[in-house]
C-alpha atoms as a PDB file:
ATOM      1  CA  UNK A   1       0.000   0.000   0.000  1.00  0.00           C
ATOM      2  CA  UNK A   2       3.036   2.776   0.986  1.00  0.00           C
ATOM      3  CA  UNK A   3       4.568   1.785  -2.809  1.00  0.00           C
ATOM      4  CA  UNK A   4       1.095   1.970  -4.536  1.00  0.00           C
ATOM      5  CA  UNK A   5       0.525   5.435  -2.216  1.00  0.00           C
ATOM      6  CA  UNK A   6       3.819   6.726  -3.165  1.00  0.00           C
ATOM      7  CA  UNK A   7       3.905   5.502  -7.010  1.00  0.00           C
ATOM      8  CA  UNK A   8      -0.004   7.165  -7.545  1.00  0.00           C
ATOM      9  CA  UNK A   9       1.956  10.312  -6.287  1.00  0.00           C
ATOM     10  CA  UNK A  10       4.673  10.495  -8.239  1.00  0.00           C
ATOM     11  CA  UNK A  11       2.527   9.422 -11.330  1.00  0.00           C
ATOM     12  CA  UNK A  12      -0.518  10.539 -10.334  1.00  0.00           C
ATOM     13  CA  UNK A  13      -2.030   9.473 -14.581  1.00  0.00           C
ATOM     14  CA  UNK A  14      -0.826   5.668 -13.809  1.00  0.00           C
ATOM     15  CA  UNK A  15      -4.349   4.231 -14.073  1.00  0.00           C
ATOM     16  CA  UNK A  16      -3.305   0.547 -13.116  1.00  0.00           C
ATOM     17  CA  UNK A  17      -1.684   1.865  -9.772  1.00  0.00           C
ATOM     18  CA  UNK A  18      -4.217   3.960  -9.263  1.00  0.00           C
ATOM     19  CA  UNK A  19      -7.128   1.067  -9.477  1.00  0.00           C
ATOM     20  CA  UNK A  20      -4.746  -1.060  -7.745  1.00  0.00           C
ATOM     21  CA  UNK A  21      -4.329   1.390  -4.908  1.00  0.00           C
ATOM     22  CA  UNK A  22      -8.194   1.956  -4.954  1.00  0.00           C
ATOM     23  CA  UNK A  23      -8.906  -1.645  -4.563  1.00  0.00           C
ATOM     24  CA  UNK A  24      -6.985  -1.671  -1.511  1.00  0.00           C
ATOM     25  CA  UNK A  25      -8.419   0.833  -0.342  1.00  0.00           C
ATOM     26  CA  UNK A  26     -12.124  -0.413  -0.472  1.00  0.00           C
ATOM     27  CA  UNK A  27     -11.073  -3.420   0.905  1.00  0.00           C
ATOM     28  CA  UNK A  28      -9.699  -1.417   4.099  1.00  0.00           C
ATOM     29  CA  UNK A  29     -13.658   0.786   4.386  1.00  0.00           C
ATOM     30  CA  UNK A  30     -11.902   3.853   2.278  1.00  0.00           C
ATOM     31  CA  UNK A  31     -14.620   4.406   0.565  1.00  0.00           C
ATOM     32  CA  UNK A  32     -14.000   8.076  -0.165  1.00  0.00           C
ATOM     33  CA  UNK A  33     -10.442   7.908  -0.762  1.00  0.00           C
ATOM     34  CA  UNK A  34     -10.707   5.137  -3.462  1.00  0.00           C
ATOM     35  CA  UNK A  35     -13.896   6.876  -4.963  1.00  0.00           C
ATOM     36  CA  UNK A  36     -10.890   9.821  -5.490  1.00  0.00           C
ATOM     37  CA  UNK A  37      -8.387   7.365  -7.013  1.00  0.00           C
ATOM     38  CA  UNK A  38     -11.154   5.934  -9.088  1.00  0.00           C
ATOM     39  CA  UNK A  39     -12.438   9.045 -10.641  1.00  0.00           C
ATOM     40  CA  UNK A  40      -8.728  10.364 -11.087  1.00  0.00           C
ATOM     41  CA  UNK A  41      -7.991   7.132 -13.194  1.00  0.00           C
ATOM     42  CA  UNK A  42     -11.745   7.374 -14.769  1.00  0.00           C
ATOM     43  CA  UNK A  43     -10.275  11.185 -16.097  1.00  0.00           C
ATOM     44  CA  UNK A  44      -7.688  10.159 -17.727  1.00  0.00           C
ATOM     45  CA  UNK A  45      -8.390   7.146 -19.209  1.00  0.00           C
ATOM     46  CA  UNK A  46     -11.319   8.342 -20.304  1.00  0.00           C
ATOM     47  CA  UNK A  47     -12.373   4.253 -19.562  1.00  0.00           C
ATOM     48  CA  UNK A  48     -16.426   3.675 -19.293  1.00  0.00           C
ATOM     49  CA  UNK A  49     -15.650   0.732 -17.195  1.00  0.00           C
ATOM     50  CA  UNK A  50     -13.838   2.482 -14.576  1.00  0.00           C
ATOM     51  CA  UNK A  51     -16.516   4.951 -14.645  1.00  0.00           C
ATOM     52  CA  UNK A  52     -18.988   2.202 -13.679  1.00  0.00           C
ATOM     53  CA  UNK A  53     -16.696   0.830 -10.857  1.00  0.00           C
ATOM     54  CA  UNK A  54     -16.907   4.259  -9.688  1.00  0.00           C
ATOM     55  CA  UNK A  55     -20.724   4.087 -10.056  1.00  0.00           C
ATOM     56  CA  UNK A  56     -21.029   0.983  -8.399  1.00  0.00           C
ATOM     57  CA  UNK A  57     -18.792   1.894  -5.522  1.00  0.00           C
ATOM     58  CA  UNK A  58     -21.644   4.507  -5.127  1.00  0.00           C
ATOM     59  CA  UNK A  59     -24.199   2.300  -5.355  1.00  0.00           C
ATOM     60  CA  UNK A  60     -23.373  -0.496  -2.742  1.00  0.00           C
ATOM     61  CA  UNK A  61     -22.886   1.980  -0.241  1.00  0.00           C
ATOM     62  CA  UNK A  62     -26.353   3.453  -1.017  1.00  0.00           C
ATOM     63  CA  UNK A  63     -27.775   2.418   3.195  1.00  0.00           C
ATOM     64  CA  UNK A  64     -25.422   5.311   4.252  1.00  0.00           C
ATOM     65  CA  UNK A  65     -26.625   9.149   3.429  1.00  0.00           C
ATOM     66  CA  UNK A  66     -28.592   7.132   0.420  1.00  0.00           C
ATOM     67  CA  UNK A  67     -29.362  10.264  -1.438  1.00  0.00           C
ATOM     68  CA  UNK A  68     -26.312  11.659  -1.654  1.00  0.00           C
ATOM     69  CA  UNK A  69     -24.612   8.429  -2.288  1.00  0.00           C
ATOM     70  CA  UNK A  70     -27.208   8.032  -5.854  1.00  0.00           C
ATOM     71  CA  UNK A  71     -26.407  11.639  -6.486  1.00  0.00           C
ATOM     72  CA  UNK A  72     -22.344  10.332  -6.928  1.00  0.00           C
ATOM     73  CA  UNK A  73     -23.209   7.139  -8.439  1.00  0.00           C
ATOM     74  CA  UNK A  74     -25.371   9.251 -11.019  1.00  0.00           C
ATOM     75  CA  UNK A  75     -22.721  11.756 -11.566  1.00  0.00           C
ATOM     76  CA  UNK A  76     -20.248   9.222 -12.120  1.00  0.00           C
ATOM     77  CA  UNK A  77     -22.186   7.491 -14.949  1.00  0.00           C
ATOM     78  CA  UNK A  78     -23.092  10.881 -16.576  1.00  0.00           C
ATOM     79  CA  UNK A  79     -18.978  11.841 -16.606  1.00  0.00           C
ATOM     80  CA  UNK A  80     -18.755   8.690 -18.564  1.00  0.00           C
ATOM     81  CA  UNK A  81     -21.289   9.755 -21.537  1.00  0.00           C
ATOM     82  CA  UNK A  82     -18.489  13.384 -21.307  1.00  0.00           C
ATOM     83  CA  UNK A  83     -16.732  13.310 -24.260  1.00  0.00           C
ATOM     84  CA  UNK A  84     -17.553   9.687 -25.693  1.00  0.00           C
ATOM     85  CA  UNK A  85     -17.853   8.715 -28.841  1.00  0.00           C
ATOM     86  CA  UNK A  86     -19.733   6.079 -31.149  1.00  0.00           C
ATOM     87  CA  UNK A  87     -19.771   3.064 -29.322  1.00  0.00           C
ATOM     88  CA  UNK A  88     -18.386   4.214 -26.697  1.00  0.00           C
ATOM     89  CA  UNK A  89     -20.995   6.584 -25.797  1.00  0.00           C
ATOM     90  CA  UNK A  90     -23.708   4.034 -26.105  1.00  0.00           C
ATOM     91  CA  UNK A  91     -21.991   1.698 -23.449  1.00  0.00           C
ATOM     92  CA  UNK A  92     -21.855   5.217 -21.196  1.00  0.00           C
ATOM     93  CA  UNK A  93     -25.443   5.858 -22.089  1.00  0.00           C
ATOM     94  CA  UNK A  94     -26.535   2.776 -21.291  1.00  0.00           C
ATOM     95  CA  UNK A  95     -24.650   3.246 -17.986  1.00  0.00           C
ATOM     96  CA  UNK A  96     -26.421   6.125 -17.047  1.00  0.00           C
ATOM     97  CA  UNK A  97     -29.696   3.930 -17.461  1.00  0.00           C
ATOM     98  CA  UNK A  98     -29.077   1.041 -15.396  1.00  0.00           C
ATOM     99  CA  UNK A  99     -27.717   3.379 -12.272  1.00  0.00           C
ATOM    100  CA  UNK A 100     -31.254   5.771 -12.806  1.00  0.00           C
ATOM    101  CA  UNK A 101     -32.920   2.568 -12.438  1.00  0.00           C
ATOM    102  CA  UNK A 102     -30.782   1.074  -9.441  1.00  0.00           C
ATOM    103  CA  UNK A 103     -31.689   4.389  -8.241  1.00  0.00           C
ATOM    104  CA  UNK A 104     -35.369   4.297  -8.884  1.00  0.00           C
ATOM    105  CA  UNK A 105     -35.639   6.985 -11.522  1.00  0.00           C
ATOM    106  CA  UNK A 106     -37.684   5.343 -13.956  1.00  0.00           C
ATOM    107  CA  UNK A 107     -38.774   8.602 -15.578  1.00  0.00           C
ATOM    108  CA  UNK A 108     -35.416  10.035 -16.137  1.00  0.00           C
ATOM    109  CA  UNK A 109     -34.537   7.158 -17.833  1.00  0.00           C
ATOM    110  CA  UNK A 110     -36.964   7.198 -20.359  1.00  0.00           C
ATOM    111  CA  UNK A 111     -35.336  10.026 -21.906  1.00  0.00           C
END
């Protein structure tokens, strides 16, 4: 964990360390702190599927402050559909979908 911690520092764009490092991290409770790492990684990789990690970090944590904890795992989704293209933006669409359902916003998701 101090190498992972250190490495992310030094290159803080190292996606593999970084989801490495975040792994650890929700293993340990560190929910917050690997949400970070994860949406850090997310940026600039511009990956969908770390996107929906991120979003379903958010989403099994949803029995603690449950509104605010849908309003991430929404927020996540939506950065994924930022800047996608072609495929790509139909998996992040698609994305967005399943967490407004998970989340219970059926109407939203109609659109």
């Amino acid at each position: 964990e101090e190498f992972l911690s250190s490495f992310t520092k030094k290159h803080p764009q190292h996606t593999a360390a970084l989801g490495q490092l975040a792994a650890l991290w929700i293993d340990q409770g560190r929910t917050d702190q690997a949400a970070d790492l994860l949406a850090r990684s997310a940026k600039s990789s511009h990956d969908i599927s770390v996107w929906a990690k991120l979003s379903a970090l958010w989403l099994q944590q949803l029995d603690s402050a449950p509104l605010q904890r849908a309003e991430r795992a929404l927020a996540a989704a939506r950065s994924a559909v930022a800047g996608a293209r072609g495929t790509d933006r139909v998996r992040a669409e698609l994305l967005v979908a399943r967490v407004q359902i998970e989340v219970g916003q059926l109407e939203e998701c109609k659109t």
